[in-house]
Protein backbone atom coordinates (compact mmCIF):
# COMPACT_ATOMS: atom_id res chain seq x y z
CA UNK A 1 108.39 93.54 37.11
CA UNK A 2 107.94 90.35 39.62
CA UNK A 3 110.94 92.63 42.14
CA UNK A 4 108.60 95.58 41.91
CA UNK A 5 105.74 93.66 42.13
CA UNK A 6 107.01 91.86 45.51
CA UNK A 7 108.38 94.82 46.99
CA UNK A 8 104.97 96.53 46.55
CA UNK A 9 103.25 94.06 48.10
CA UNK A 10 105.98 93.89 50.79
CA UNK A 11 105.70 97.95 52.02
CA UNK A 12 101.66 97.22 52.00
CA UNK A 13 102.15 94.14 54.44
CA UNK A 14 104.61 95.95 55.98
CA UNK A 15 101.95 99.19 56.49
CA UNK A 16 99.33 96.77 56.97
CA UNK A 17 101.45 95.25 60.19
CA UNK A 18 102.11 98.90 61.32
CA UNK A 19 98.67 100.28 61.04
CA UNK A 20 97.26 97.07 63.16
CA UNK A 21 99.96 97.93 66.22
CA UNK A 22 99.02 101.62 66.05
CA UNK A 23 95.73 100.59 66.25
CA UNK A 24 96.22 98.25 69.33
CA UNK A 25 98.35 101.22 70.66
CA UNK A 26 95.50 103.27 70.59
CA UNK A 27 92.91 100.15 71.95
CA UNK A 28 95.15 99.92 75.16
CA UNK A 29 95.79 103.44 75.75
CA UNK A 30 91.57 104.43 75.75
CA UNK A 31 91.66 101.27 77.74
CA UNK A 32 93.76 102.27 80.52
CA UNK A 33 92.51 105.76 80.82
CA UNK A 34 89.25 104.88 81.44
CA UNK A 35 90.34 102.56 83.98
CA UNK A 36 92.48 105.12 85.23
CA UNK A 37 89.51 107.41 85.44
CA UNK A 38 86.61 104.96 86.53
CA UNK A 39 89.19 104.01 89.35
CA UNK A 40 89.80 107.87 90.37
CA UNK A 41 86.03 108.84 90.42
CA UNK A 42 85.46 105.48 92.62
CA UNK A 43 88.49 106.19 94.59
CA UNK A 44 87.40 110.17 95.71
CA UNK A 45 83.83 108.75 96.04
CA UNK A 46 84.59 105.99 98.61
CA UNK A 47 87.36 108.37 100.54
CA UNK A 48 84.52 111.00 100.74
CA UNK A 49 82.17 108.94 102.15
CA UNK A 50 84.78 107.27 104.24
CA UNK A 51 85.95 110.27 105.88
CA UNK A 52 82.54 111.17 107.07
CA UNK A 53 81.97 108.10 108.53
CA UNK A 54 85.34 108.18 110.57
CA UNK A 55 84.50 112.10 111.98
CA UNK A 56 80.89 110.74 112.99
CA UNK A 57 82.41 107.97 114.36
CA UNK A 58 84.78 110.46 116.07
CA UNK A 59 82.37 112.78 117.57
CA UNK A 60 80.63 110.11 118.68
CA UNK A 61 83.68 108.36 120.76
CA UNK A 62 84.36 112.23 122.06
CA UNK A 63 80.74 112.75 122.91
CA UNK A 64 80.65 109.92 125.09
CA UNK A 65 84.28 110.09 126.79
CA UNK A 66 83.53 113.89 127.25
CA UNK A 67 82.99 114.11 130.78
CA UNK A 68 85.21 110.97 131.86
CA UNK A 69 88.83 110.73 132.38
CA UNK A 70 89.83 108.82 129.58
CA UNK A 71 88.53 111.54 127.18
CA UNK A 72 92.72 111.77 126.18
CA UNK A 73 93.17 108.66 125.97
CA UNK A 74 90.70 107.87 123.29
CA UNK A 75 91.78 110.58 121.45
CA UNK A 76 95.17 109.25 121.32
CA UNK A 77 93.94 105.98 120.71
CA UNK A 78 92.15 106.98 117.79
CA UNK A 79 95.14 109.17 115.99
CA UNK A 80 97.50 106.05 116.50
CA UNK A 81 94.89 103.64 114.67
CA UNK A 82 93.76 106.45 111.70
CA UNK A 83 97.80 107.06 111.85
CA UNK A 84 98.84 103.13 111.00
CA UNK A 85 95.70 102.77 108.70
CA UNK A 86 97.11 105.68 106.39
CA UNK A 87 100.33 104.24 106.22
CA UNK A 88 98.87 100.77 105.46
CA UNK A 89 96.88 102.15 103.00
CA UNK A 90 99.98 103.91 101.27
CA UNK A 91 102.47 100.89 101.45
CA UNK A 92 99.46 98.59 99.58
CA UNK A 93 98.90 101.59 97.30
CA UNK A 94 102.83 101.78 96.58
CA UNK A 95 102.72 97.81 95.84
CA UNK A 96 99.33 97.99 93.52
CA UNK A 97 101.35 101.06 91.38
CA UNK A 98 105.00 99.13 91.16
CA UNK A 99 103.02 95.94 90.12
CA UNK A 100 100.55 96.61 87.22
CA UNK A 101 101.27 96.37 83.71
CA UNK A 102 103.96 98.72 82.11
CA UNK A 103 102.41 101.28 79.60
CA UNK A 104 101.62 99.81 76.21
CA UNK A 105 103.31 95.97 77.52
CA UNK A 106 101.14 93.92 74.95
CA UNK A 107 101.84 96.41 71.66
CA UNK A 108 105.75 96.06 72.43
CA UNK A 109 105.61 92.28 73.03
CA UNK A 110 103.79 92.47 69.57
CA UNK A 111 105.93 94.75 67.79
CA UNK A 112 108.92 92.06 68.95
CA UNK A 113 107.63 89.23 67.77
CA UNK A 114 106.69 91.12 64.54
CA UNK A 115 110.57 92.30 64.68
CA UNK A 116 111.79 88.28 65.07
CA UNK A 117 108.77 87.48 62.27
CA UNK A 118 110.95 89.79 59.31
CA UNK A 119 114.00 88.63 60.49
CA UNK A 120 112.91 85.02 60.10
CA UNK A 121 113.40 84.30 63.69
CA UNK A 122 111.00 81.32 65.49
CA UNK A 123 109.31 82.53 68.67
CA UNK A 124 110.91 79.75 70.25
CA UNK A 125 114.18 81.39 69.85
CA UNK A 126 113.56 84.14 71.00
CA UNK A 127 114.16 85.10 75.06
CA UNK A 128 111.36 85.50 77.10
CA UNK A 129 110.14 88.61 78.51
């Protein structure tokens, strides 16, 4: 009865360790979606009011060129600066996506060292991440 009895308590540890990474699974993914989200909403907000500001700001360099003859040349001038400024924007937006945190990273670093726990391995001996 002492096998049965260990084994028993083994599958509830064993559910018990399961249930807990399922539920940090769950912690990390509400997590990132509503950082996902609250980022998004800020995102649209500040590129809404950002794009009105640049036409005013626009209108306001064509108003006053209007009847000089550099009227061109501020127009070009402005397309080339709006022009680098999107593609800065889009390389450091690139960068901020290929350097956050993969999906789920703290759950799987769990579920290994659960993994080396059962099969008696030290963390020590394990390789880094």
């Amino acid at each position: 009865m002492a096998i049965l009895d260990s084994l028993g308590q083994l599958a509830a540890t064993l559910t018990n360790i399961v249930h807990t990474r399922l539920e940090l699974a769950a912690v990390e993914l509400e997590e990132e979606l509503s950082r996902f989200f609250s980022t998004l909403l800020w995102s649209l907000t500040a590129l809404f009011f950002a794009g009105i500001a640049v036409m005013l700001a626009i209108l306001t360099l064509i108003a006053a060129f209007w009847d000089t003859a550099h009227r061109y040349t501020v127009l070009f001038s402005l397309l080339g600066l709006f022009s680098a400024l999107a593609i800065l924007i889009a390389l450091w937006l690139r960068n901020a996506i290929r350097n956050r945190p993969g999906l789920l990273a703290f759950t799987l670093s769990e579920l290994k060292k659960d993994s080396a726990a059962l099969r008696g391995e030290s963390p020590a001996s394990q390789s880094p991440d």
